[in-house]
Protein backbone atom coordinates (compact mmCIF):
# COMPACT_ATOMS: atom_id res chain seq x y z
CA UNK A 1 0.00 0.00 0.00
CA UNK A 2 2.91 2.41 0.67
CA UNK A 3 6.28 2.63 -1.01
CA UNK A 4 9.60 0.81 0.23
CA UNK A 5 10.35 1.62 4.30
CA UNK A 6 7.28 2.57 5.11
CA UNK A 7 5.50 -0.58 4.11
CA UNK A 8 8.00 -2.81 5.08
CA UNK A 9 8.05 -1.42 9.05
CA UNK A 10 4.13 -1.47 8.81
CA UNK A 11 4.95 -5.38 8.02
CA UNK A 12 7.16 -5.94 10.96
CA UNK A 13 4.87 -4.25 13.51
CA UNK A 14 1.75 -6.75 11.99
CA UNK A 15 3.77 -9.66 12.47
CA UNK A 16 3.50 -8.75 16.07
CA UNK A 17 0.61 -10.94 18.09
CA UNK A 18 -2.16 -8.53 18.47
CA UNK A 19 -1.25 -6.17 15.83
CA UNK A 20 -3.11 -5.92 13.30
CA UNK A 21 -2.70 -3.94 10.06
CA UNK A 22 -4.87 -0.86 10.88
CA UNK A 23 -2.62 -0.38 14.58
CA UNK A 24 0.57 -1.83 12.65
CA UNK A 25 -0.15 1.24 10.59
CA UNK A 26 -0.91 3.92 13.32
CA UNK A 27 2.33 2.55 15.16
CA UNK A 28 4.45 3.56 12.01
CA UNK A 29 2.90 7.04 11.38
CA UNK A 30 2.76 7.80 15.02
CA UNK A 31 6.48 7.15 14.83
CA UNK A 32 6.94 9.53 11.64
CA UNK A 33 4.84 12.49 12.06
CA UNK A 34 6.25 12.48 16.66
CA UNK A 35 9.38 14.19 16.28
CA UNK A 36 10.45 13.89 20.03
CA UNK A 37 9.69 9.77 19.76
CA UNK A 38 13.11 8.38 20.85
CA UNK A 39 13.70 5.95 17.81
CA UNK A 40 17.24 5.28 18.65
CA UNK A 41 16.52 4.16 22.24
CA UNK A 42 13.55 1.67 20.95
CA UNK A 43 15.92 0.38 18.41
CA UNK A 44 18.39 -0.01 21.33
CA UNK A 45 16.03 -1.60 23.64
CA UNK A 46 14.86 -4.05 20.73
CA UNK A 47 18.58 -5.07 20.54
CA UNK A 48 19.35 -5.80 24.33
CA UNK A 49 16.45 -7.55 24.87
CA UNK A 50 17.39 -10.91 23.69
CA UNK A 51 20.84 -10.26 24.95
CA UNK A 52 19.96 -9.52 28.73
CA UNK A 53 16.55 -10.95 29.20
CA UNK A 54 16.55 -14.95 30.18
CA UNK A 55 13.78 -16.73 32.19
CA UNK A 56 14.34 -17.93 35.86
CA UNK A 57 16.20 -20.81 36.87
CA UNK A 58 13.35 -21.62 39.06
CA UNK A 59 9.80 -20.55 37.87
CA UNK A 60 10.81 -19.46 34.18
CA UNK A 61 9.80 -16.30 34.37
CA UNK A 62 11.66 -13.34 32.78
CA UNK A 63 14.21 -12.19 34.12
CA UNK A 64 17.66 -10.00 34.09
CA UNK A 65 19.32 -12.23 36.39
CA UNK A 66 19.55 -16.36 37.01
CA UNK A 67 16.77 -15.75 39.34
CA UNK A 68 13.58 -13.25 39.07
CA UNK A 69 12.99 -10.65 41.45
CA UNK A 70 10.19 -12.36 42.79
CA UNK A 71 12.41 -15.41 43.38
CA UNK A 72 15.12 -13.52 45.08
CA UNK A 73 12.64 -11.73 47.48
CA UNK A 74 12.98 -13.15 51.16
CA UNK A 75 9.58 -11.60 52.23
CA UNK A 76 7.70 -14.25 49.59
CA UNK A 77 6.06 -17.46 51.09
CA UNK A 78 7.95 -20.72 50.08
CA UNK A 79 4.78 -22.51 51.22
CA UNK A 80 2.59 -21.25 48.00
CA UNK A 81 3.33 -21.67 44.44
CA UNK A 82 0.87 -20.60 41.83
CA UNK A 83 1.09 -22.27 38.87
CA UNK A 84 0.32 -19.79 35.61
CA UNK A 85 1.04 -20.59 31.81
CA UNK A 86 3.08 -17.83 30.48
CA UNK A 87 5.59 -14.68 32.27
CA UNK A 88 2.83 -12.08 31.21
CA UNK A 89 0.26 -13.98 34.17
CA UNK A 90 2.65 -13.38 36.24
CA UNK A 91 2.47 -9.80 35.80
CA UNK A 92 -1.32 -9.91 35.78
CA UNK A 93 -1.84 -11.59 39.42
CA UNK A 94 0.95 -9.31 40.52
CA UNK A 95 -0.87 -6.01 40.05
CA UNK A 96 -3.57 -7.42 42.28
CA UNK A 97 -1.28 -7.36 45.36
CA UNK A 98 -2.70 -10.00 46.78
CA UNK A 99 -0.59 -12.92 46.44
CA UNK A 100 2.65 -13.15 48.46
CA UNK A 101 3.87 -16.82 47.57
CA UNK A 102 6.39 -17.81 44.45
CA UNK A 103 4.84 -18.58 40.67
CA UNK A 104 5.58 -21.49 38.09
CA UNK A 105 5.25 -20.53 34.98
CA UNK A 106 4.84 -24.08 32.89
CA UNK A 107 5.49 -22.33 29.19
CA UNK A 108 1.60 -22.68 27.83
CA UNK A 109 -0.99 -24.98 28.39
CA UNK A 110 -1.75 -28.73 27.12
CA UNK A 111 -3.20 -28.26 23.41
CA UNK A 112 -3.52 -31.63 21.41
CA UNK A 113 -4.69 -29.58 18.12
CA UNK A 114 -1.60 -27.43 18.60
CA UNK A 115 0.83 -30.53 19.36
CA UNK A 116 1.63 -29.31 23.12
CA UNK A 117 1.75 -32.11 25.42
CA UNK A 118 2.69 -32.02 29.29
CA UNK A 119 6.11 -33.08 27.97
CA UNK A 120 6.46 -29.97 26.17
CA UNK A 121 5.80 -27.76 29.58
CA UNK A 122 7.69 -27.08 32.60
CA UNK A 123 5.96 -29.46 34.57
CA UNK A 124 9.35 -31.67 35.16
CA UNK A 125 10.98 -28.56 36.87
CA UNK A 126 7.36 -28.12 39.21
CA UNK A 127 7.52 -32.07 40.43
CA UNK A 128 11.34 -31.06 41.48
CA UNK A 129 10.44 -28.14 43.01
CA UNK A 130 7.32 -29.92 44.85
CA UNK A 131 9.57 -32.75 46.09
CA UNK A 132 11.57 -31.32 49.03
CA UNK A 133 8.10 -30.84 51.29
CA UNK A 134 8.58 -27.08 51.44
CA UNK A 135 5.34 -26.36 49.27
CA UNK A 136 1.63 -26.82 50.85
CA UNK A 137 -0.20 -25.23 48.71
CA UNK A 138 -0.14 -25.09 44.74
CA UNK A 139 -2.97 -22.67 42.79
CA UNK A 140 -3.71 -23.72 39.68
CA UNK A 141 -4.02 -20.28 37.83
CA UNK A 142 -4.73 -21.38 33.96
CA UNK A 143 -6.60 -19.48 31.67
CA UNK A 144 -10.43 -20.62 32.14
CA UNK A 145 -10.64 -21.73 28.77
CA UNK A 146 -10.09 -25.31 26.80
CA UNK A 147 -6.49 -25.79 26.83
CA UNK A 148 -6.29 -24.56 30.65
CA UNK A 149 -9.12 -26.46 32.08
CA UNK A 150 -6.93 -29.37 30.69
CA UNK A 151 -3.35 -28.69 32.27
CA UNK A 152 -5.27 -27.64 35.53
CA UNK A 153 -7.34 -31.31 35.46
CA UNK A 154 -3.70 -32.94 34.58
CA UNK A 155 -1.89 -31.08 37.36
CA UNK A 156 -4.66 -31.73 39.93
CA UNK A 157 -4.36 -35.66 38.85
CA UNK A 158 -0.34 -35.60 39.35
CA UNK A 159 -0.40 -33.54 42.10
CA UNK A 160 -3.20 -35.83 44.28
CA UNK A 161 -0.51 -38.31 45.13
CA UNK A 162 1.65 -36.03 46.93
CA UNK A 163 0.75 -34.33 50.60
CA UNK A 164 0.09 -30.55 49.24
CA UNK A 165 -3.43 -28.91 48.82
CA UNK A 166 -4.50 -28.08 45.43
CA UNK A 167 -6.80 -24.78 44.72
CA UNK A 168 -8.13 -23.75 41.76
CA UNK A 169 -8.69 -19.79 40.89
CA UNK A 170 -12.10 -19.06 41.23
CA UNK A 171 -13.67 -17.83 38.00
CA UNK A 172 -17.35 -16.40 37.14
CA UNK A 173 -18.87 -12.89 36.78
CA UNK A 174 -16.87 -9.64 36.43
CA UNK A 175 -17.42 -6.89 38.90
CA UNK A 176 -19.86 -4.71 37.31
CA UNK A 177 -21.79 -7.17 35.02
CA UNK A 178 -24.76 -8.12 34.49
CA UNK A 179 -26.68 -11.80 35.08
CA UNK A 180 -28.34 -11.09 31.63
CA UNK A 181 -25.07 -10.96 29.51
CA UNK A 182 -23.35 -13.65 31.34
CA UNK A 183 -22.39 -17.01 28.34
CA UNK A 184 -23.88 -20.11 30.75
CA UNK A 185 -20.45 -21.38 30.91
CA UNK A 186 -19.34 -18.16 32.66
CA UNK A 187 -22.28 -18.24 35.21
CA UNK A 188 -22.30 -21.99 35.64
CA UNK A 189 -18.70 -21.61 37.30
CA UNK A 190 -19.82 -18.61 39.36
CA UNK A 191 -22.66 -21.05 41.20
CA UNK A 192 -19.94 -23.74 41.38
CA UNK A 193 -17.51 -21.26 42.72
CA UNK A 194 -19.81 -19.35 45.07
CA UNK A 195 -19.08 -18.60 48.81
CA UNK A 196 -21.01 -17.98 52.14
CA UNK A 197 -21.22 -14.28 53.15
């Protein structure tokens, strides 16, 4: 649609997950026509990134270091470990505050249609971390959909035969919705996952 450098960056950015053409596009012109946008220091960023990022030695998330932050923190609880499927859930349960233990993060969820079996996720380096009797407590905090409802039934299965409780995150109606636009899946879960007040 546009000639040589132009079309060729929109390209890059819509290779991008979540990036369509129309914001590939706005991404580019924002960059041309925003004369204070730092280009050099995104271009420098882009570069480091694969040099100085790795994941953690012990819960694969990103990280700077062998170990995460989170990992290095003495204040975290050994006894918890809540078990997400990729770095950016991490992040997510994070900005909630309200959970002080250590994460797993297995790499993606058990998909047969996409060829990922438990083999294929960090579920080896969980059972090691499980096996020194530290851990009580592991939350199972897959995405509510196909693919996590499976690793979280698998998990639950391996992890009966050893003496740690197994939760599941609670899922069912946003705050601020209402009954009438709620997919019976959705409030199905909320009955199942309803509490006494």
């Amino acid at each position: 649609m546009y000639d040589g450098i132009v079309q060729e960056l929109i390209d890059e950015f819509g290779r991008l997950p979540g990036i369509g053409p129309k914001s590939a596009q706005r991404i580019t012109f924002h960059i041309l026509q925003t004369p204070s946008f730092d280009v050099a220091r995104l271009a420098e960023l882009l570069g480091e990134i694969r040099e100085r990022v790795r994941f953690c030695e012990i819960c694969g998330n990103v990280a700077e270091q062998e170990r995460c932050a989170i990992c290095r923190d003495p204040r975290r609880n050994p006894a918890l470990i809540c078990v997400v499927e990729d770095a950016k859930d991490v992040s997510a349960i994070e900005r909630t505050r309200e959970f002080r233990g250590l994460y797993h993060v297995l790499g993606g969820a058990i998909s047969p249609i996409a060829g990922v079996g438990p083999d294929d996720l960090r579920i080896t380096q969980l059972m090691t971390r499980l096996a020194d009797g530290t851990v009580q407590e592991v939350i199972i905090a897959t995405n509510p959909n196909l693919e996590g409802e499976a690793t979280a039934s698998y998990l639950s299965r391996l992890l009966t035969t050893m003496q740690i409780t197994v939760s599941r995150l609670a899922s069912g109606l946003p705050v601020g919705g209402d009954l009438e636009y709620a997919d019976e899946v959705t409030l199905g879960r909320a009955f199942e996952g309803r509490r006494v007040l």
